[in-house]
N, C-alpha and C. Protein backbone atom coordinates (compact mmCIF):
# COMPACT_ATOMS: atom_id res chain seq x y z
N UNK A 1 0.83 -1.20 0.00
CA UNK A 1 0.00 0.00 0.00
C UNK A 1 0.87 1.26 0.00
N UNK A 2 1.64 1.29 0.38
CA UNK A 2 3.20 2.76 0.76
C UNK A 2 3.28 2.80 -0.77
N UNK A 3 3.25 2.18 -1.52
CA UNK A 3 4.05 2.01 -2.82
C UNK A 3 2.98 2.94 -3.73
N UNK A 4 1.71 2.70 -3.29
CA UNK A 4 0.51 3.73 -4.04
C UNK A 4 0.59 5.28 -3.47
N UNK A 5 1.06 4.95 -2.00
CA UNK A 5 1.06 6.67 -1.53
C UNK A 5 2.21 6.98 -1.91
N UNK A 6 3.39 6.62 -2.06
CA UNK A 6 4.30 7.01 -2.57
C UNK A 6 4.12 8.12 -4.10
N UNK A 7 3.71 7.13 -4.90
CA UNK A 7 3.42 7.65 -6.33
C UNK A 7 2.53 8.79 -5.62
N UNK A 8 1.69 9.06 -5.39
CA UNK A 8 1.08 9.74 -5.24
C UNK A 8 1.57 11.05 -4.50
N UNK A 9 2.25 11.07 -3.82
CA UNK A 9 2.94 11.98 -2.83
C UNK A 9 3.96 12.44 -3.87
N UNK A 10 4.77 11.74 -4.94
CA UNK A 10 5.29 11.97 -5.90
C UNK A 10 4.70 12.62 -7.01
N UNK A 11 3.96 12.68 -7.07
CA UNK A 11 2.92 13.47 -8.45
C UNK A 11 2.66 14.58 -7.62
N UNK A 12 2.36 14.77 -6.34
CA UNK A 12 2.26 16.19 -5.30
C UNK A 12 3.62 16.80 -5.49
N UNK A 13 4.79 16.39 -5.33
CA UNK A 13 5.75 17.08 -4.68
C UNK A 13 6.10 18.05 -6.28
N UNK A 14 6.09 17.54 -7.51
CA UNK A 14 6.53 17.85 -8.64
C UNK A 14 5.29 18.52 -9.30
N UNK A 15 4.25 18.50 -8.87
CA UNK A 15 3.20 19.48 -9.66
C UNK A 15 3.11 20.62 -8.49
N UNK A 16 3.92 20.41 -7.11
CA UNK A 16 3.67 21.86 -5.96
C UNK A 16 4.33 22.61 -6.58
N UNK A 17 5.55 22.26 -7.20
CA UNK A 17 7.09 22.93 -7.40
C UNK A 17 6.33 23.97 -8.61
N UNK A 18 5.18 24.15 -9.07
CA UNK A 18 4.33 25.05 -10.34
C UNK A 18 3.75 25.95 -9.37
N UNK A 19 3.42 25.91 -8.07
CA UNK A 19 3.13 26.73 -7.20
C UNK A 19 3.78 28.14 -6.40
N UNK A 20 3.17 29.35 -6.69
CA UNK A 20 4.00 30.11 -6.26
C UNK A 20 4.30 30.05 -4.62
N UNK A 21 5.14 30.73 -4.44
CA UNK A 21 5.88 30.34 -2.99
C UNK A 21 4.66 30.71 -1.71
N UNK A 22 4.89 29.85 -1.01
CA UNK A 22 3.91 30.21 0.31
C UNK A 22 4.22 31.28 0.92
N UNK A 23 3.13 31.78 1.92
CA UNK A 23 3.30 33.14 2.82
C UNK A 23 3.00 32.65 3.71
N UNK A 24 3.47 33.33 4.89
CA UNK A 24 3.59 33.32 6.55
C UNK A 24 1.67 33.15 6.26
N UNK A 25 1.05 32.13 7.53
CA UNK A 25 0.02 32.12 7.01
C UNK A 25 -0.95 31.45 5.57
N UNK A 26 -0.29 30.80 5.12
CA UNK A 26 -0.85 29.81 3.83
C UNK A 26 -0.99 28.56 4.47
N UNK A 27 -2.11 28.02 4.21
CA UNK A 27 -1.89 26.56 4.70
C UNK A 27 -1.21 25.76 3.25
N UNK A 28 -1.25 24.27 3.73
CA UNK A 28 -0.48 23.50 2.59
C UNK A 28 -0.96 23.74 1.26
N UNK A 29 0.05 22.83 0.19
CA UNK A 29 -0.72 22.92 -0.94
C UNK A 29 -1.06 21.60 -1.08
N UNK A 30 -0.46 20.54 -0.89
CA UNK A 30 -1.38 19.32 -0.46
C UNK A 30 -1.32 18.49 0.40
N UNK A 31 -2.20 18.29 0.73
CA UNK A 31 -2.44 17.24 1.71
C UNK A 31 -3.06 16.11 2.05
N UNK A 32 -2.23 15.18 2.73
CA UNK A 32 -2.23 13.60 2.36
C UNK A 32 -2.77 13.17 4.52
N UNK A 33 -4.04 12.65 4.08
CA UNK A 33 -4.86 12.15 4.95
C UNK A 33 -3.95 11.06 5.25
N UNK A 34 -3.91 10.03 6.25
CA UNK A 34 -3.48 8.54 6.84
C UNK A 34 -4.05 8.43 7.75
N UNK A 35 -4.38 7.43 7.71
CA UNK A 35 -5.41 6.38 9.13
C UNK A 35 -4.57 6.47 10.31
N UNK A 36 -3.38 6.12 10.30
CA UNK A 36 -2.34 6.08 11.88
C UNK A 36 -1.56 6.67 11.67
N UNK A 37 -0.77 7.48 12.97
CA UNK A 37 0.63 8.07 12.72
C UNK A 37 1.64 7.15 11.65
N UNK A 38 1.39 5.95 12.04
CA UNK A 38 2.43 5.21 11.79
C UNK A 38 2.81 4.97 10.13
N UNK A 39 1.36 4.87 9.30
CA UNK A 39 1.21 5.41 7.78
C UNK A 39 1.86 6.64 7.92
N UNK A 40 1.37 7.52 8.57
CA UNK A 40 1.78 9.19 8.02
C UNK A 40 2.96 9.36 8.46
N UNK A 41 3.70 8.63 9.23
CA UNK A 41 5.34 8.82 9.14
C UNK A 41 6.10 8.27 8.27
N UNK A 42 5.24 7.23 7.65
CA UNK A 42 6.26 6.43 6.32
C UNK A 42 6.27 7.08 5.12
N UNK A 43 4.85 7.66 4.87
CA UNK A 43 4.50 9.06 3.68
C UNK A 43 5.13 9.95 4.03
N UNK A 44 5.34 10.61 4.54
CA UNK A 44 6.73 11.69 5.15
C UNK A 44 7.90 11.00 4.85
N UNK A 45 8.32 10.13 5.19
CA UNK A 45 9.47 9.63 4.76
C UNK A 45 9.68 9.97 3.22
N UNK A 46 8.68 9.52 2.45
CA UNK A 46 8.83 8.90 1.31
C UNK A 46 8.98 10.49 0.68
N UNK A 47 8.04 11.64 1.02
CA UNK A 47 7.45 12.86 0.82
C UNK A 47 8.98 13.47 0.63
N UNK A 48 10.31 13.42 2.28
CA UNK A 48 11.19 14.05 2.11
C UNK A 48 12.20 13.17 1.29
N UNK A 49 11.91 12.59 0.96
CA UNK A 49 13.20 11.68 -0.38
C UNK A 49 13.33 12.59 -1.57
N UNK A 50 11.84 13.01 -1.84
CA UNK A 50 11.55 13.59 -2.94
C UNK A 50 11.80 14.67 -2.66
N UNK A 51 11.38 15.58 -1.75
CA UNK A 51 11.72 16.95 -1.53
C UNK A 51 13.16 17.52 -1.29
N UNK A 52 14.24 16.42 -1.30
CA UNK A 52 15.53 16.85 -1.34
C UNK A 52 16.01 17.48 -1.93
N UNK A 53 15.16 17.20 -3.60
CA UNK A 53 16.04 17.76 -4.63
C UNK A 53 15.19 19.01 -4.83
N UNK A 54 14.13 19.82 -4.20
CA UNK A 54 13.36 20.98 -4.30
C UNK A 54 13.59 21.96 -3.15
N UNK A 55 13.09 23.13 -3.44
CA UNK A 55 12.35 24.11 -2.28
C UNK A 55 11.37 23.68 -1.66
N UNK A 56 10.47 22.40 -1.60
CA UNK A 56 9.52 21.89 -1.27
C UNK A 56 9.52 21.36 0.27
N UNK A 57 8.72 21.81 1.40
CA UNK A 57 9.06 21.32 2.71
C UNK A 57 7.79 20.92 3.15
N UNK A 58 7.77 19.63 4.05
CA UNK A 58 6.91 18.85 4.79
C UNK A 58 6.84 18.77 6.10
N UNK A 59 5.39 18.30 6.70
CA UNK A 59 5.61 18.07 7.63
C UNK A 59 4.38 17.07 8.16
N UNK A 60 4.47 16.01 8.82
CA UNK A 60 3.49 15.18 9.66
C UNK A 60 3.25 15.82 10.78
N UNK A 61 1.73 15.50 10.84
CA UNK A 61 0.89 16.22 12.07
C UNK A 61 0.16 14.83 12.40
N UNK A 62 0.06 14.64 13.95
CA UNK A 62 -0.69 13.39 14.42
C UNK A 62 -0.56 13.78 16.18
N UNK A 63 -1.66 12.84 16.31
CA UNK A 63 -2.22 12.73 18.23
C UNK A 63 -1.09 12.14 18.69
N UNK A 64 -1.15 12.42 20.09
CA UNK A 64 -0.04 11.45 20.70
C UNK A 64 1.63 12.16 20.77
N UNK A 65 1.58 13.28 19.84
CA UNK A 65 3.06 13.98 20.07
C UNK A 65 2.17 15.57 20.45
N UNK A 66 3.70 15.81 20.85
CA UNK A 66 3.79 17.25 21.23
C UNK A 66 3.34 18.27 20.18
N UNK A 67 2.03 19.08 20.50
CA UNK A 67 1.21 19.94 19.78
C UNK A 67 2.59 21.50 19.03
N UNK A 68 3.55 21.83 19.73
CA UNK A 68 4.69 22.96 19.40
C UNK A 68 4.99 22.43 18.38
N UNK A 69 5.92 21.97 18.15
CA UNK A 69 6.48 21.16 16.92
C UNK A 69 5.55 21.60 15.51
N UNK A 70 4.61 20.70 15.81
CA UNK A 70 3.77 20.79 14.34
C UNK A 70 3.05 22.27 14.38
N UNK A 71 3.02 22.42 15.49
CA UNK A 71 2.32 24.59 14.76
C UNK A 71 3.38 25.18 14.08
N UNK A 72 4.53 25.24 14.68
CA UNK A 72 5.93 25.98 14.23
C UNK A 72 5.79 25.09 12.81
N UNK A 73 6.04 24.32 12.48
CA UNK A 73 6.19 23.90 11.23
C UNK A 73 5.28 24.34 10.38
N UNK A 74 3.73 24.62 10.63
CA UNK A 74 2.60 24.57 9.82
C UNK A 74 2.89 26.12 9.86
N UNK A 75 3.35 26.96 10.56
CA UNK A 75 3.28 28.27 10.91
C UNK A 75 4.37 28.68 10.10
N UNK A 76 5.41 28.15 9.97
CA UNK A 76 6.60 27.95 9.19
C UNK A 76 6.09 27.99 7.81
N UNK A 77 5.24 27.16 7.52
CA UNK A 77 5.05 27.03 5.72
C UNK A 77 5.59 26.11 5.56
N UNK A 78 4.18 25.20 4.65
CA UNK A 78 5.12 23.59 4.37
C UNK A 78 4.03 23.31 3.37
N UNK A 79 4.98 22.98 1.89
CA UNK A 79 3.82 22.79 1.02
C UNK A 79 2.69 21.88 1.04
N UNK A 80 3.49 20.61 1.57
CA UNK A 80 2.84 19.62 1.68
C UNK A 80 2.55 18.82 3.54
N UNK A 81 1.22 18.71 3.54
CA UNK A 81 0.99 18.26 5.16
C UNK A 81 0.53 16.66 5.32
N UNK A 82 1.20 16.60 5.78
CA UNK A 82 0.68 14.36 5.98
C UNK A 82 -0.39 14.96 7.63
N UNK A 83 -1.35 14.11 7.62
CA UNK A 83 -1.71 14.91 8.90
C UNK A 83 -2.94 13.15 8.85
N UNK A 84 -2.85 12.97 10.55
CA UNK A 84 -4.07 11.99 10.36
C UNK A 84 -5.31 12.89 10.62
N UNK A 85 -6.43 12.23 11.16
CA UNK A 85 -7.62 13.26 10.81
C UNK A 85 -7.52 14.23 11.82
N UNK A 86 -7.46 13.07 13.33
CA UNK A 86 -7.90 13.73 14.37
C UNK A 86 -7.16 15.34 14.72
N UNK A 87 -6.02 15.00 14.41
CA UNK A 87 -5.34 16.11 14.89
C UNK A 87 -5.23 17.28 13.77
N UNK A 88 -5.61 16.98 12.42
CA UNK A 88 -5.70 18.20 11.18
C UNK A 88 -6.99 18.94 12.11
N UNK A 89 -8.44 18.16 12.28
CA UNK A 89 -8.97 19.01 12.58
C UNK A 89 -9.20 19.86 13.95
N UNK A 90 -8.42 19.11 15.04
CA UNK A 90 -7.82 20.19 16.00
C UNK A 90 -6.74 21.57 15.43
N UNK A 91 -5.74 21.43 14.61
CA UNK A 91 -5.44 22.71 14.27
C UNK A 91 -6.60 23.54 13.37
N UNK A 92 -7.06 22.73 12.38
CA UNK A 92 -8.22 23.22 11.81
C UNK A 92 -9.17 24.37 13.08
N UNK A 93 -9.92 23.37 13.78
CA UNK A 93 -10.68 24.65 14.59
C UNK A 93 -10.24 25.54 15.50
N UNK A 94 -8.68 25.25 15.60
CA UNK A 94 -7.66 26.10 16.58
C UNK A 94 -7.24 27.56 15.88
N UNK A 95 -7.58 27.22 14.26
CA UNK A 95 -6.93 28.35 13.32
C UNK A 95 -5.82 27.95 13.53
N UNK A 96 -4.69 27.03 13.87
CA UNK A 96 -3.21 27.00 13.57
C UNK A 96 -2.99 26.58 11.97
N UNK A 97 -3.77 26.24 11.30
CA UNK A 97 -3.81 25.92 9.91
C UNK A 97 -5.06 26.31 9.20
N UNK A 98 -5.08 25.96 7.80
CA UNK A 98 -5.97 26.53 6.80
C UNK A 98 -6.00 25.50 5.18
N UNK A 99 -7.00 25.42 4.84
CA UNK A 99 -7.08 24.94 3.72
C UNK A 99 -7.46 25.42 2.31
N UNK A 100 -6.73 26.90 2.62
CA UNK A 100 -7.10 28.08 1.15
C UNK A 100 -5.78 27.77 0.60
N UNK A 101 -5.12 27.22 0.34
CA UNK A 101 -4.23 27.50 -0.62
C UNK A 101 -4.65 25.65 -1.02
N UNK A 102 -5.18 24.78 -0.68
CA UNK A 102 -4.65 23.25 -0.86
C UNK A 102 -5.53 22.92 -2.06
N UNK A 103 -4.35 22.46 -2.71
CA UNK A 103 -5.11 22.41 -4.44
C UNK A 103 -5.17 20.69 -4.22
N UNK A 104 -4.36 19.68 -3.22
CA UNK A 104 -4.28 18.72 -3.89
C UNK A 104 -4.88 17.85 -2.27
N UNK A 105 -5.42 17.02 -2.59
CA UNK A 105 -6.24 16.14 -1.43
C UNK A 105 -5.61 14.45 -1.65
């Protein structure tokens, strides 16, 4: 199954790079749902392989870790967000994130 999100996270990272640059305040440009942290840390993995060779920056958001981390990052600007549900829509109704810029689901 990694091998489908992969491609897929791969067709994100190279059609973001057509995106003009984020602002303080933009949420992602796409973002990749996963059932458990444990999916959304292997899609991150796979996400920064690809983003080595770009301006393109990521970040996983999930329950169970420390809430600082992932605001600074989302607050930071990151094109692409791996996020499981529960915790997208805690920043969601917190306003620490936004889904006006996210072209890709």
């Amino acid at each position: 199954a990694l091998g489908r999100h992969s491609h897929t996270c791969c067709l994100q990272l190279f059609t973001s790079n057509h995106q003009p640059y984020l602002e303080r305040g933009d949420g992602p440009i796409c973002l990749v749902l996963a059932p458990t942290r444990e999916l959304a840390h292997q899609v991150q993995q796979v996400a920064d392989d690809y983003a080595k060779c770009s301006r393109l920056k990521s970040t996983c958001i999930y329950g169970g870790a420390p809430k600082g981390p992932q605001i600074r990052d989302l607050e930071r600007g990151v094109e692409i967000c791996i996020a499981t549900p529960g915790r997208l829509i805690d920043f969601l109704e917190a306003g620490k994130t936004n889904l006006r810029r996210c072209t890709y689901l």
